[in-house]
C-alpha atoms as a PDB file:
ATOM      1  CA  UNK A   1       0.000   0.000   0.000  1.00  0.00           C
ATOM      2  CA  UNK A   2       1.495   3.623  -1.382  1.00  0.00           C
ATOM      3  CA  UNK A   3       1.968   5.615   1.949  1.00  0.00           C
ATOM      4  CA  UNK A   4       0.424   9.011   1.399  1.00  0.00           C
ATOM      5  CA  UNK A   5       3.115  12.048   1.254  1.00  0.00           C
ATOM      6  CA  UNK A   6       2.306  14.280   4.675  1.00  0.00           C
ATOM      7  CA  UNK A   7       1.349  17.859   3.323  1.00  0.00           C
ATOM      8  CA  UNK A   8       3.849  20.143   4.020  1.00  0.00           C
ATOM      9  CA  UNK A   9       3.357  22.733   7.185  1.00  0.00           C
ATOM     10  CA  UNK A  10       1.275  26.243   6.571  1.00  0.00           C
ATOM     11  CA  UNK A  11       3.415  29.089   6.716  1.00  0.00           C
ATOM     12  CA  UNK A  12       0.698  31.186   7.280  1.00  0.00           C
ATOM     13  CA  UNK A  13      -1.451  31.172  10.614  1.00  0.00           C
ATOM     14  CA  UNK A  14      -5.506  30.590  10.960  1.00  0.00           C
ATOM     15  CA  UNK A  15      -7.263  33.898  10.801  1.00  0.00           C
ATOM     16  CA  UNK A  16     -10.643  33.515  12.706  1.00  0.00           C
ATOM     17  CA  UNK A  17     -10.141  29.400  13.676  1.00  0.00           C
ATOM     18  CA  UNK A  18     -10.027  28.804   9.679  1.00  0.00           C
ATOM     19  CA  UNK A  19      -7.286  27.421   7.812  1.00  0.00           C
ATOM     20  CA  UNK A  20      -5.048  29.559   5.302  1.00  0.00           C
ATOM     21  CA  UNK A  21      -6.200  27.818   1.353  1.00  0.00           C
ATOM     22  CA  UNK A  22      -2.975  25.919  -0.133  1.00  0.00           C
ATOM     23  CA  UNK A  23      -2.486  25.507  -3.338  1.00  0.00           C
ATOM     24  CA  UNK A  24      -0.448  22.697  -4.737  1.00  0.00           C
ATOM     25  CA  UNK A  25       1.531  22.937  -8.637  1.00  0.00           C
ATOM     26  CA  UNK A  26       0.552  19.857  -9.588  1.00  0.00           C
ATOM     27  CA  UNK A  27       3.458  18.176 -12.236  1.00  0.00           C
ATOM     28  CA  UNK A  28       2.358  18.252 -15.593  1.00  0.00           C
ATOM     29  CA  UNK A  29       1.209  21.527 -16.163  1.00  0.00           C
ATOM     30  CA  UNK A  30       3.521  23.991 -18.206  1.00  0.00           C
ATOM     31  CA  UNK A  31       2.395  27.121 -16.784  1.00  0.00           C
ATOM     32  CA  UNK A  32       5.372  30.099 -17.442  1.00  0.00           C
ATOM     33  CA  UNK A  33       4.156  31.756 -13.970  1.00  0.00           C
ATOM     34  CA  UNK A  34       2.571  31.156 -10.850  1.00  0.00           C
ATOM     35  CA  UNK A  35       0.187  33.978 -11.380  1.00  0.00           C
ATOM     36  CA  UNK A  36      -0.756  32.042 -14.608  1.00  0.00           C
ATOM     37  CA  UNK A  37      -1.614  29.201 -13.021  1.00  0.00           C
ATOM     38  CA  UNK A  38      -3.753  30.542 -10.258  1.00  0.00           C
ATOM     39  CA  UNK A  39      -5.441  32.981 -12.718  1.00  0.00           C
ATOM     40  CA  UNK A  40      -6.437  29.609 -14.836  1.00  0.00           C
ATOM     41  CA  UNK A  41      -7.406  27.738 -12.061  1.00  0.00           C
ATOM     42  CA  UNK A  42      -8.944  29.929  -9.227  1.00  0.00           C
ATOM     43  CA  UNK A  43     -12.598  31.419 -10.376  1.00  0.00           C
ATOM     44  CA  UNK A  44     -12.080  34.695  -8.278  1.00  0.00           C
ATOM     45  CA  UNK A  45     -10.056  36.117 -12.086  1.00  0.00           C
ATOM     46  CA  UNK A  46      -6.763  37.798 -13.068  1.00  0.00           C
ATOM     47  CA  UNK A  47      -7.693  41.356 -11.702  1.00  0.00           C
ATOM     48  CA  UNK A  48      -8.067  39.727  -8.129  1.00  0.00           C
ATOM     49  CA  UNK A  49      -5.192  37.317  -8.532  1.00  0.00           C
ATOM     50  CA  UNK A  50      -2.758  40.276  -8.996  1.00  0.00           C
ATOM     51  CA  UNK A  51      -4.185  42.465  -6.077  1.00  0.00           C
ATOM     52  CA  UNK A  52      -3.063  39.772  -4.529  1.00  0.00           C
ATOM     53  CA  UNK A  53       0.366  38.691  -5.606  1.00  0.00           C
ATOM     54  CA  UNK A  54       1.213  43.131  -5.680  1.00  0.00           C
ATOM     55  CA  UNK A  55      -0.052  43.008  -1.505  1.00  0.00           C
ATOM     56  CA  UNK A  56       2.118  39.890  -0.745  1.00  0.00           C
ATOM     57  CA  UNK A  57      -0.999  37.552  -0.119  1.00  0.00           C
ATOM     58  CA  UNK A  58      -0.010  34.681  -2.315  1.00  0.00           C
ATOM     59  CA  UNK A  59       3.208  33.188  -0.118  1.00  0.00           C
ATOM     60  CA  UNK A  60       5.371  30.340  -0.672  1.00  0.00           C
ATOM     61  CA  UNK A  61       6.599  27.007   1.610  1.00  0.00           C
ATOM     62  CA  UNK A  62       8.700  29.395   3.612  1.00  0.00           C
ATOM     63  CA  UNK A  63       6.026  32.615   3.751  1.00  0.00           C
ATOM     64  CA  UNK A  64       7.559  34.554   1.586  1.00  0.00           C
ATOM     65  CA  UNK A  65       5.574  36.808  -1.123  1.00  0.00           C
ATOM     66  CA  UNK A  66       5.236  34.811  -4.583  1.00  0.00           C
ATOM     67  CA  UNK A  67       5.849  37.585  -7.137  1.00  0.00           C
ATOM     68  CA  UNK A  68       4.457  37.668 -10.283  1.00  0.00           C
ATOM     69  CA  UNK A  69       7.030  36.668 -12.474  1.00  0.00           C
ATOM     70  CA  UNK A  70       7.492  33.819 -10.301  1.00  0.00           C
ATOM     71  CA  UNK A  71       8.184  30.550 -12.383  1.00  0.00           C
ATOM     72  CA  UNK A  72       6.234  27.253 -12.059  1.00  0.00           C
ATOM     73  CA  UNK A  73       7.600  24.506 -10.113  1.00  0.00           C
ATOM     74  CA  UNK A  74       5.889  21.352 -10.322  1.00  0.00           C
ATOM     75  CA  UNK A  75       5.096  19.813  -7.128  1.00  0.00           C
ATOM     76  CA  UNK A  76       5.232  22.904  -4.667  1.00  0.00           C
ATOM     77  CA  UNK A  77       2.660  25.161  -3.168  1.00  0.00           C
ATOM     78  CA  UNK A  78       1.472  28.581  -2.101  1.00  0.00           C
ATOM     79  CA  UNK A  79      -0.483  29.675   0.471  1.00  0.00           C
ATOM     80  CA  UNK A  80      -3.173  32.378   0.981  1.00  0.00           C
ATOM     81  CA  UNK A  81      -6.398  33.776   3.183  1.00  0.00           C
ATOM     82  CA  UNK A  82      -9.906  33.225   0.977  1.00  0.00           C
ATOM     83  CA  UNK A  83     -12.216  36.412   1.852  1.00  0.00           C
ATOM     84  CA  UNK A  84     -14.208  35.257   4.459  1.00  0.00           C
ATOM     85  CA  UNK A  85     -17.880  35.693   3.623  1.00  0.00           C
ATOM     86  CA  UNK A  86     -20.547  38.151   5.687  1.00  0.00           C
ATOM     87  CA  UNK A  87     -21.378  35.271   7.692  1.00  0.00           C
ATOM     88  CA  UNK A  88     -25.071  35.410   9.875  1.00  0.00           C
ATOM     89  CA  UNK A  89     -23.542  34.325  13.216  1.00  0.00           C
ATOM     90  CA  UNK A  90     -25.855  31.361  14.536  1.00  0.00           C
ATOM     91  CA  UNK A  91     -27.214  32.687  18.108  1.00  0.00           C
ATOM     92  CA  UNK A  92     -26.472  29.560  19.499  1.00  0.00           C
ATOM     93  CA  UNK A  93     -24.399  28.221  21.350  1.00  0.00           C
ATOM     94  CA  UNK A  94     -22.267  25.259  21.466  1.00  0.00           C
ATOM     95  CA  UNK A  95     -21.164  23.138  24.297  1.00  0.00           C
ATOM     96  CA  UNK A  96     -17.812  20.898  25.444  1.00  0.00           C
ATOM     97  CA  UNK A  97     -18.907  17.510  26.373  1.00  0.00           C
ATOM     98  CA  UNK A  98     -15.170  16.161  26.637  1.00  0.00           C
ATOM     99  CA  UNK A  99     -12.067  17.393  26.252  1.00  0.00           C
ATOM    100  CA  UNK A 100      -8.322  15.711  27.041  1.00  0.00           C
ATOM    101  CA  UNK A 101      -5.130  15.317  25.610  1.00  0.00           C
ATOM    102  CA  UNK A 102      -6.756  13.280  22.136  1.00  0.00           C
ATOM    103  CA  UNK A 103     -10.576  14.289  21.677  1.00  0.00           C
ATOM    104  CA  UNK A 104     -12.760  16.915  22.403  1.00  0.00           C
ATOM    105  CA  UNK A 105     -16.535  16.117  21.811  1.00  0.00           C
ATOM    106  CA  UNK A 106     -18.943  18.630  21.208  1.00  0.00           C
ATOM    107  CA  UNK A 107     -22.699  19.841  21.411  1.00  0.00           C
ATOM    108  CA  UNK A 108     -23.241  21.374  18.058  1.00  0.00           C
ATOM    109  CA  UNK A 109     -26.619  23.514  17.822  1.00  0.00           C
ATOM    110  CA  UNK A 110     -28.735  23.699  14.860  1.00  0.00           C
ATOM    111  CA  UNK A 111     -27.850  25.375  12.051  1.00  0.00           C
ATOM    112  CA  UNK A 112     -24.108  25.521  12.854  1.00  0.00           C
ATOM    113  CA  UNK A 113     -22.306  23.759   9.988  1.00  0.00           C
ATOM    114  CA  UNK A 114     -19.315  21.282  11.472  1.00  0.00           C
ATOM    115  CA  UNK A 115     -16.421  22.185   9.014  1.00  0.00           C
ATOM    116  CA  UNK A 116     -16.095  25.229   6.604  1.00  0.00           C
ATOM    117  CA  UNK A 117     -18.169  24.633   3.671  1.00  0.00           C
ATOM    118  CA  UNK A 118     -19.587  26.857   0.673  1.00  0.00           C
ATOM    119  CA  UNK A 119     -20.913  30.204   2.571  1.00  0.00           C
ATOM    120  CA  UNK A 120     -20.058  29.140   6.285  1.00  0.00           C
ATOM    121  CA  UNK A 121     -16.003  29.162   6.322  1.00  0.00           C
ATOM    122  CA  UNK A 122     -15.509  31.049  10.026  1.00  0.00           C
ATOM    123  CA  UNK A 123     -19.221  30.105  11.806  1.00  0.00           C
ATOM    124  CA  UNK A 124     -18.629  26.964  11.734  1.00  0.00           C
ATOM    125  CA  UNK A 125     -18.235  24.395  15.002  1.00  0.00           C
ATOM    126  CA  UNK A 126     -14.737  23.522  13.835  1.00  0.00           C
ATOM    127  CA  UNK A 127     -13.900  27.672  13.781  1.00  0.00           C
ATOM    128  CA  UNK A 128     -15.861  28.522  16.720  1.00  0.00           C
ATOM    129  CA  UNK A 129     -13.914  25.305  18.929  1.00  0.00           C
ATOM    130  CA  UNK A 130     -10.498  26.126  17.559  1.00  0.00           C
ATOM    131  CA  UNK A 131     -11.013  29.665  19.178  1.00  0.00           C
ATOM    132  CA  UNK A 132     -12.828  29.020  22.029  1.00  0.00           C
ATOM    133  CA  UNK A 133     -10.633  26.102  23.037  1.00  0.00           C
ATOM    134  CA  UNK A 134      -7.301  27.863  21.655  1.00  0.00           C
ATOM    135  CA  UNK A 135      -6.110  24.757  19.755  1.00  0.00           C
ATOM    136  CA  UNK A 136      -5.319  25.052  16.034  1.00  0.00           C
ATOM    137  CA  UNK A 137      -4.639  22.083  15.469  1.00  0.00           C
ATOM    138  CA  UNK A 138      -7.873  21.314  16.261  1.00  0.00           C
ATOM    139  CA  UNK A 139      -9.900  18.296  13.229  1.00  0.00           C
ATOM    140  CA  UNK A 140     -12.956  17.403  12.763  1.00  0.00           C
ATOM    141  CA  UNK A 141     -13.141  12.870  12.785  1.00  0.00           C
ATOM    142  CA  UNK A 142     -16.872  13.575  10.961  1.00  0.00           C
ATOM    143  CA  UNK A 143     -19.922  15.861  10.243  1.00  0.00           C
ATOM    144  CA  UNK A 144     -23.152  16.415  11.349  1.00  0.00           C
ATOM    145  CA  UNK A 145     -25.418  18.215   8.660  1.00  0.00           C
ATOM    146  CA  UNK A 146     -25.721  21.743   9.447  1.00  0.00           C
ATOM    147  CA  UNK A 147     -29.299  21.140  10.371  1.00  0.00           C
ATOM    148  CA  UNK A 148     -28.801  18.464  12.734  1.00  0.00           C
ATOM    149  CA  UNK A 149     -27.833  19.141  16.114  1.00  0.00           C
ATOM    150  CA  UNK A 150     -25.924  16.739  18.402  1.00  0.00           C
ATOM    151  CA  UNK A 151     -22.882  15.099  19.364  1.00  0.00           C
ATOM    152  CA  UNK A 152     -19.728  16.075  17.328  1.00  0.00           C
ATOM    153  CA  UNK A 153     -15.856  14.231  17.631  1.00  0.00           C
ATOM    154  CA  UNK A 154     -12.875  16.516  17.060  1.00  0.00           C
ATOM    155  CA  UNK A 155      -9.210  15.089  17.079  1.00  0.00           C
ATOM    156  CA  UNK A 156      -6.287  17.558  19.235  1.00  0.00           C
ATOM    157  CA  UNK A 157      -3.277  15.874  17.336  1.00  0.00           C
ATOM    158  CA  UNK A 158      -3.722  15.472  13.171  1.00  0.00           C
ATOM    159  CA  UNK A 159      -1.579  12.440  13.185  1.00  0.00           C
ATOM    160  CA  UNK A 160      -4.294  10.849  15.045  1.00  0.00           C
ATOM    161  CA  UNK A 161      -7.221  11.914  12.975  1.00  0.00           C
ATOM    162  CA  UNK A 162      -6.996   8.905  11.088  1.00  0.00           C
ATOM    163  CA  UNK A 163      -7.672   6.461  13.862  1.00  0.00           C
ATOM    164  CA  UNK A 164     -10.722   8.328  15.134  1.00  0.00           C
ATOM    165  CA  UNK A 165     -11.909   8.597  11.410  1.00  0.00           C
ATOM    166  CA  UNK A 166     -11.843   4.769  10.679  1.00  0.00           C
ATOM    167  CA  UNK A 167     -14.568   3.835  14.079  1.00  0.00           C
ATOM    168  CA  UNK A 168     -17.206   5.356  11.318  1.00  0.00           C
ATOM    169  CA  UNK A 169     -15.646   4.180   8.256  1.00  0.00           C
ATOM    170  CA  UNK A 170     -15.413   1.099   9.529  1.00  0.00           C
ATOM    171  CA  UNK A 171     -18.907   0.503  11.848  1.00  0.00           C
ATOM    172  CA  UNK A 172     -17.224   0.124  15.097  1.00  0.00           C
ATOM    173  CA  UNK A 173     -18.695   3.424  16.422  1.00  0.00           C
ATOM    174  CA  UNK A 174     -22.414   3.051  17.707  1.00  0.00           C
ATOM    175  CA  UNK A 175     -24.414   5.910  16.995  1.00  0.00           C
ATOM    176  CA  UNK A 176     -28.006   7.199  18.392  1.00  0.00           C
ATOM    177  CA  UNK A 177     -29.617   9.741  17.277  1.00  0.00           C
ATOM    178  CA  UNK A 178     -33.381  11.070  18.465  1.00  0.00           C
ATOM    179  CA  UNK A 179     -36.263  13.028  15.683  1.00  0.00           C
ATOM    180  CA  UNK A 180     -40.083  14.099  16.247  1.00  0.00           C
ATOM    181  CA  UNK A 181     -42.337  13.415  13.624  1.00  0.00           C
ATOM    182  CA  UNK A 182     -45.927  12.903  12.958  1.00  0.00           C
ATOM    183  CA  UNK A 183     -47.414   9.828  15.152  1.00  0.00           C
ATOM    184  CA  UNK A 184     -48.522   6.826  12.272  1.00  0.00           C
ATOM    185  CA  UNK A 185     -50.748   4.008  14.659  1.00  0.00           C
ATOM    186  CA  UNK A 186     -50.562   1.811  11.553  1.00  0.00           C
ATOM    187  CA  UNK A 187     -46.924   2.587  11.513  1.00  0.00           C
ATOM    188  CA  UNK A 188     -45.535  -1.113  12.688  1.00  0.00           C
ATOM    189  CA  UNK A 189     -42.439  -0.485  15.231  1.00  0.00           C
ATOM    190  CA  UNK A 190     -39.659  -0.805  16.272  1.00  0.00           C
ATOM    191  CA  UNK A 191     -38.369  -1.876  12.077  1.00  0.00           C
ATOM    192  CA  UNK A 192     -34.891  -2.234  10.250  1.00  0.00           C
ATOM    193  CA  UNK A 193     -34.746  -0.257   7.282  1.00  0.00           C
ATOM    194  CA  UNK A 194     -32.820  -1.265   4.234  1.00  0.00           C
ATOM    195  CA  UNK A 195     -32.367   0.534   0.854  1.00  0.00           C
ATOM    196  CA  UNK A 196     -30.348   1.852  -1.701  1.00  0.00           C
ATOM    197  CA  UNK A 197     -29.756   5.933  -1.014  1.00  0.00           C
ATOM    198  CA  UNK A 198     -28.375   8.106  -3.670  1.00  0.00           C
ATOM    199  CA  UNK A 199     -26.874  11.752  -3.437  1.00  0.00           C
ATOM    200  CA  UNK A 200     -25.770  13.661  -6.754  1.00  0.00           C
ATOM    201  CA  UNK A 201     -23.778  16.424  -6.551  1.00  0.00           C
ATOM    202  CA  UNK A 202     -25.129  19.903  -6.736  1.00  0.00           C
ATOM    203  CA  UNK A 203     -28.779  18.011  -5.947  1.00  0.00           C
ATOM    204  CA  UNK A 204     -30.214  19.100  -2.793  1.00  0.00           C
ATOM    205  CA  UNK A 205     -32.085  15.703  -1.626  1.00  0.00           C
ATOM    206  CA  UNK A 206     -30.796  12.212  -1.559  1.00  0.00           C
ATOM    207  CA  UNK A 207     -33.173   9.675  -3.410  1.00  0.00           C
ATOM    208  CA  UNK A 208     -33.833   5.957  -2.992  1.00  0.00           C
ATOM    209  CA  UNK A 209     -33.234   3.813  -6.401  1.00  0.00           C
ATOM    210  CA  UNK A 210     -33.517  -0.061  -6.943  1.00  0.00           C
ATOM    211  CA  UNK A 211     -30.372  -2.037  -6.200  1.00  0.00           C
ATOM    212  CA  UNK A 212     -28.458  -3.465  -3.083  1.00  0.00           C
ATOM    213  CA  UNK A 213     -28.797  -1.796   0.188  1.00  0.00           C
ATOM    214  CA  UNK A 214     -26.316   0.873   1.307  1.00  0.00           C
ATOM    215  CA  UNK A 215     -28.364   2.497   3.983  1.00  0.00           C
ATOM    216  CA  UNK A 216     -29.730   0.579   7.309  1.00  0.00           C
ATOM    217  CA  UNK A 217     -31.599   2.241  10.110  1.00  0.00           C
ATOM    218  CA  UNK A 218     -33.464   0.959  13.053  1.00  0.00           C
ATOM    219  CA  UNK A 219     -36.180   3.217  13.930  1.00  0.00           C
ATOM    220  CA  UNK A 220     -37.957   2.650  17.179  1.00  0.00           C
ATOM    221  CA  UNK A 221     -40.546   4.552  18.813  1.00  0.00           C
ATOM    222  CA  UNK A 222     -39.907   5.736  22.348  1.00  0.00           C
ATOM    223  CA  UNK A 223     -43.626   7.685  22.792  1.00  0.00           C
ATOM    224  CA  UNK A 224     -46.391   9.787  21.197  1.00  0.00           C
ATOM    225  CA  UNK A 225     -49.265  12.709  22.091  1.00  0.00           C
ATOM    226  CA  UNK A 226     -51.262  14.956  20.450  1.00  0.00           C
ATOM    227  CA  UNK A 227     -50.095  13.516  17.041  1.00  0.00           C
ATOM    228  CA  UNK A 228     -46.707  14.027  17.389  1.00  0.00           C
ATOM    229  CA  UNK A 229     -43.961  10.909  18.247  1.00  0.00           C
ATOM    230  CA  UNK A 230     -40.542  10.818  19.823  1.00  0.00           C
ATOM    231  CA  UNK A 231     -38.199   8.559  17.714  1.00  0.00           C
ATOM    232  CA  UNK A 232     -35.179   6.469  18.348  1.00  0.00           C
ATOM    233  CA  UNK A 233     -32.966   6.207  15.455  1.00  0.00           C
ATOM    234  CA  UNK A 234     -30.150   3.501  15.430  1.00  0.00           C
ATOM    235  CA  UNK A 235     -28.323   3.922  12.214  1.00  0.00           C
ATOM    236  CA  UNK A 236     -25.328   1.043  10.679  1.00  0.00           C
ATOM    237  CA  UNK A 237     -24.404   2.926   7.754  1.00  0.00           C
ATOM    238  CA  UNK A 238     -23.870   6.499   7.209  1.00  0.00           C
ATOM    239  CA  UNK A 239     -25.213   7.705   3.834  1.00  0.00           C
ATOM    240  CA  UNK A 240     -26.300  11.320   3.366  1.00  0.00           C
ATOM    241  CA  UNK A 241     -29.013  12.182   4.542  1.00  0.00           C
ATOM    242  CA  UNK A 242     -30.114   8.583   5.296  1.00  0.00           C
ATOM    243  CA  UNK A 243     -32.209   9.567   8.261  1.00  0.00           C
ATOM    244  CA  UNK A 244     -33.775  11.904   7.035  1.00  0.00           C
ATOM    245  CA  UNK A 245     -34.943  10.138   3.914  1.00  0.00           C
ATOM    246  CA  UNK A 246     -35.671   6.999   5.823  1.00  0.00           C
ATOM    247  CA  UNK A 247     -38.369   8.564   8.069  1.00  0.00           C
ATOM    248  CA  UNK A 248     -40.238  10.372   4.874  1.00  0.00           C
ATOM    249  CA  UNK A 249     -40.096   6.761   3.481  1.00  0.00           C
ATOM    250  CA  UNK A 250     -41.679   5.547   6.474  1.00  0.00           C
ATOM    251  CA  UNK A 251     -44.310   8.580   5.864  1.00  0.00           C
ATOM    252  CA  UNK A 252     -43.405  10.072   9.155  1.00  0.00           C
ATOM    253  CA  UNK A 253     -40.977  12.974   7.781  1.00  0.00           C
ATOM    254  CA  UNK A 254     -38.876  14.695  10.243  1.00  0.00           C
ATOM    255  CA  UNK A 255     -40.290  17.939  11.829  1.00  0.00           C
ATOM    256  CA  UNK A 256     -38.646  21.012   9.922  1.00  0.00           C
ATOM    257  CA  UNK A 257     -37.132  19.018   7.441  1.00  0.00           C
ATOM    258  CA  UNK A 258     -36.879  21.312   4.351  1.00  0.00           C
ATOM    259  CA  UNK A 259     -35.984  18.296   1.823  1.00  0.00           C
ATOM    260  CA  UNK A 260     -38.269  15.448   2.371  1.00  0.00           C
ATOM    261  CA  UNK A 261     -40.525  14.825   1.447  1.00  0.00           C
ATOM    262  CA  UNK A 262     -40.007  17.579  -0.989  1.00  0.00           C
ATOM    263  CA  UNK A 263     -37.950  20.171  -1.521  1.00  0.00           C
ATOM    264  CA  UNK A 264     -39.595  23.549  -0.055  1.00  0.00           C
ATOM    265  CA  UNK A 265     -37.908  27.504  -0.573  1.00  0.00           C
ATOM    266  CA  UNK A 266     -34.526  27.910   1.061  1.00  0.00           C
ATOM    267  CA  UNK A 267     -35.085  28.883   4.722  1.00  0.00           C
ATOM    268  CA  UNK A 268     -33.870  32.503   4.607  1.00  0.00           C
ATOM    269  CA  UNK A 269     -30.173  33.663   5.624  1.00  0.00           C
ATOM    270  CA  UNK A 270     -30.680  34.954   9.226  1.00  0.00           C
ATOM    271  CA  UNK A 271     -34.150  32.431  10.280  1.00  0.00           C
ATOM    272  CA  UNK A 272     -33.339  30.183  13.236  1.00  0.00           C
ATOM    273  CA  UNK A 273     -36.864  29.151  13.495  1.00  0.00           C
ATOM    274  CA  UNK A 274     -37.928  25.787  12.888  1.00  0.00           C
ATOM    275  CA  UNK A 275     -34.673  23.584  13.311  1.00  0.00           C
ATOM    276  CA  UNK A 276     -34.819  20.157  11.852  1.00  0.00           C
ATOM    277  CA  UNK A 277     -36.085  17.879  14.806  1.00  0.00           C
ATOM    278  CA  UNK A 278     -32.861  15.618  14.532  1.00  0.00           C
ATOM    279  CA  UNK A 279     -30.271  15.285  17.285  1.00  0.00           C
ATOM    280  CA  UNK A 280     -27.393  12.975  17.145  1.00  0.00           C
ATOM    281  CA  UNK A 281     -27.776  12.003  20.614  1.00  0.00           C
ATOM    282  CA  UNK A 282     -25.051   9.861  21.482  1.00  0.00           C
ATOM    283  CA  UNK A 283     -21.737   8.440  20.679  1.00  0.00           C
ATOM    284  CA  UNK A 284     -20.492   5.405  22.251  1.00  0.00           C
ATOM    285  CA  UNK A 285     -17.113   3.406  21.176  1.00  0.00           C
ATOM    286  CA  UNK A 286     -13.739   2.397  22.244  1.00  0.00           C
ATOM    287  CA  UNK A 287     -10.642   4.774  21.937  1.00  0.00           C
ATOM    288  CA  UNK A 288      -8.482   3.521  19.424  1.00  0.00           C
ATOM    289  CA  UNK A 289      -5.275   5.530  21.026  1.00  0.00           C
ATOM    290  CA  UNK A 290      -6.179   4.847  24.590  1.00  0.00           C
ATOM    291  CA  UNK A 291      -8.267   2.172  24.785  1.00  0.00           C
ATOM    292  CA  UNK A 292     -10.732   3.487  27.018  1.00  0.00           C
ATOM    293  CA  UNK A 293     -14.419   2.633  26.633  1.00  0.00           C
ATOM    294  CA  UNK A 294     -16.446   6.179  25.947  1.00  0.00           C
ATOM    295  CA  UNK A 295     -19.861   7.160  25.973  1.00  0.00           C
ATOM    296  CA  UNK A 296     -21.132  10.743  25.147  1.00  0.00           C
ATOM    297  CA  UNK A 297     -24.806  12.123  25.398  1.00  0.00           C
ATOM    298  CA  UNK A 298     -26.310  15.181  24.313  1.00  0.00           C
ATOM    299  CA  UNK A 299     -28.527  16.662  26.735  1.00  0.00           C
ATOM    300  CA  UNK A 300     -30.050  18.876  24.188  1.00  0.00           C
ATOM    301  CA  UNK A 301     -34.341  18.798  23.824  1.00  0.00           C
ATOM    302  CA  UNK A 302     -35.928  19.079  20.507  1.00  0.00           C
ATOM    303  CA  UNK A 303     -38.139  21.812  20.750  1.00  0.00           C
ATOM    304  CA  UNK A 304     -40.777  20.507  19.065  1.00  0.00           C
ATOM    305  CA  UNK A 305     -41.728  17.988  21.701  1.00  0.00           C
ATOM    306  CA  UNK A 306     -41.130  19.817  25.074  1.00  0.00           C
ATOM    307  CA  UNK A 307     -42.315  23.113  23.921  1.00  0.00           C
ATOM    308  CA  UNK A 308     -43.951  22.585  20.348  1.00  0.00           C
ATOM    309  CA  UNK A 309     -45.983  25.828  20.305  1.00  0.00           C
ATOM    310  CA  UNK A 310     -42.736  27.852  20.725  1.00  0.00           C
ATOM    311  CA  UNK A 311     -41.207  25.695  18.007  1.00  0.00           C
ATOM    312  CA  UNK A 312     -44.242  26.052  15.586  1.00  0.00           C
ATOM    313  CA  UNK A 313     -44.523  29.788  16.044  1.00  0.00           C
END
C-alpha cells in the first residue's frame, strides 16, 4: 500500500479558527508563472489574482511573497487567506462535552455547519472550537449536517485523525440519534430499514433507487401525544441524509425538514426558526489511542416535543 506524502506545514497562521487555502503545482502543467496558473485555475479572475500577488498575499513554503514573475515549479505550493464571507452568526451556542489530551466532543446547535463549507467558512463548530478552546490544530473525525444538532468528535493531534476517522468508516462506532415526527398508529415499530440511497452532486435531496442496500436504520418509537412521536434512530451505515430520507419513506418525515418529502424555498439567511427535529444524541465506542471505553450524550431537547408551540410559532 502507497503511503500518502504528509502535506507540508502552513506558513501562514488561521485567521478567525479557519485554515489559510494551499495551493499545490501539480506536475504536468507547463504554466510560465505562478500567477498564470492561479489565474487559470482559481474562479475569483486575473484582476483579483494580482491584487493579490502586488499586496504579498499569495506566499510560498517558507512565507515569503510569490511575485508575479514567479516561475512554475511542479510539485510545490502557495499559500493564501480566501475572503471570508458576511457570515449570519448562529445565536447559538455550542457546548464541550469532553475534552483531554486526544478528543474533544462537542454539542453542536442547529444550524451551525461542522467544518467550513460553501458560505459558512468562520461560523462553523470547527472555527468557533479552535477559538474558544485555543487549539489550532484542532480536526474534525466527521460531520453532522448543518441542520442536525448533536454530538460532534474533534481530534487535538492530526496524526491521530486517522484512527478516530476509521470507528465510522469502519462501523465500530455506535451511533443514536433522536427526531419528532408525525405519530402513524398503523406505523408497525420498532423496524430495520434497508435501501439503496443516492446523493448527486449539486442536488439538494438524496433519493432511494432499486439495487443493493447501502443504507440501514433501526427506527424505534420511544412515545407519542397529540399527534406528534418521539423517535429512536439507530443507524449502521452512514449515507447522506439517510435519516432523514428513511423517516419520509416511512411517511413520518422529520419535523422542519426542508428536503423530504419535498424540496420547499430555502429557509432565509438569518431564520433560526424551525430547526430540523434531529439530534445525534449519542456516541459510544472504544478509543483507538487509549483504549478506554467512551460514551457521550447530548442533553439537548428538541423543541418541538417539550415546547412545540414555541417551536411552531
Amino acid at each position: 500500500m502507497r503511503r500518502r506524502t504528509p502535506s507540508p506545514p502552513s506558513p501562514l497562521p488561521q485567521r478567525d479558527g479557519v485554515d489559510p487555502v494551499r495551493v499545490r503545482l501539480p506536475a504536468g502543467d507547463a504554466w510560465a508563472t505562478v500567477r498564470d496558473h492561479l489565474v487559470a485555475r482559481l474562479s475569483a479572475g486575473a484582476e483579483v489574482i494580482d491584487g493579490m500577488l502586488d499586496a504579498g498575499l499569495i506566499v510560498d513554503v517558507t512565507g515569503r511573497p510569490v511575485p508575479r514573475d514567479m516561475a512554475y515549479a511542479p510539485g510545490t505550493s502557495v499559500w493564501f487567506h480566501r475572503e471570508l464571507p458576511d457570515e449570519e452568526r448562529v445565536p447559538f451556542e455550542i457546548g464541550v462535552l469532553y475534552r483531554d489530551e486526544h478528543l474533544v466532543v462537542a454539542d453542536k446547535p442547529h444550524f451551525l455547519a461542522t467544518t467550513p463549507r460553501g458560505s459558512h467558512v468562520a461560523e462553523t463548530a470547527l472555527g468557533r472550537l479552535r477559538r474558544l478552546l485555543g487549539i489550532p490544530t484542532l480536526g474534525a473525525a466527521h460531520r453532522l449536517d448543518r441542520l442536525t444538532a448533536g454530538v460532534v468528535l474533534f481530534t487535538v493531534r492530526p496524526e491521530e485523525r486517522g484512527a478516530y476517522q476509521s470507528l465510522f468508516r469502519d462501523r465500530r462506532m455506535a451511533k443514536e440519534y433522536e427526531a419528532v415526527a408525525p405519530y402513524a398508529p398503523a406505523l408497525a415499530l420498532p423496524r430495520t430499514v434497508r435501501s439503496r440511497i443516492l446523493k448527486e452532486r449539486g442536488v439538494m435531496a438524496a433519493y432511494e433507487v432499486e439495487g443493493e442496500p447501502n443504507a440501514v436504520s433501526r427506527v424505534e418509537l420511544l412515545e407519542h401525544r397529540n399527534g406528534r412521536a418521539r423517535y429512536r434512530l439507530v443507524p449502521s451505515t452512514g449515507q447522506t441524509h439517510q435519516l432523514r430520507v428513511h423517516m419520509s419513506a416511512l411517511g413520518v418525515p422529520i419535523l422542519g425538514d426542508p428536503l423530504y418529502p419535498v424540496v420547499t424555498a430555502p429557509v432565509p439567511a438569518g431564520d433560526f426558526r424551525r430547526p430540523l427535529q434531529l439530534l445525534a444524541r449519542s456516541l459510544e465506542f472504544t478509543d483507538p489511542v487509549t483504549g478506554r471505553a467512551h460514551r457521550f450524550v447530548s442533553p439537548r431537547e428538541l423543541r418541538a416535543w417539550s415546547s412545540y408551540e414555541v417551536w411552531a410559532t
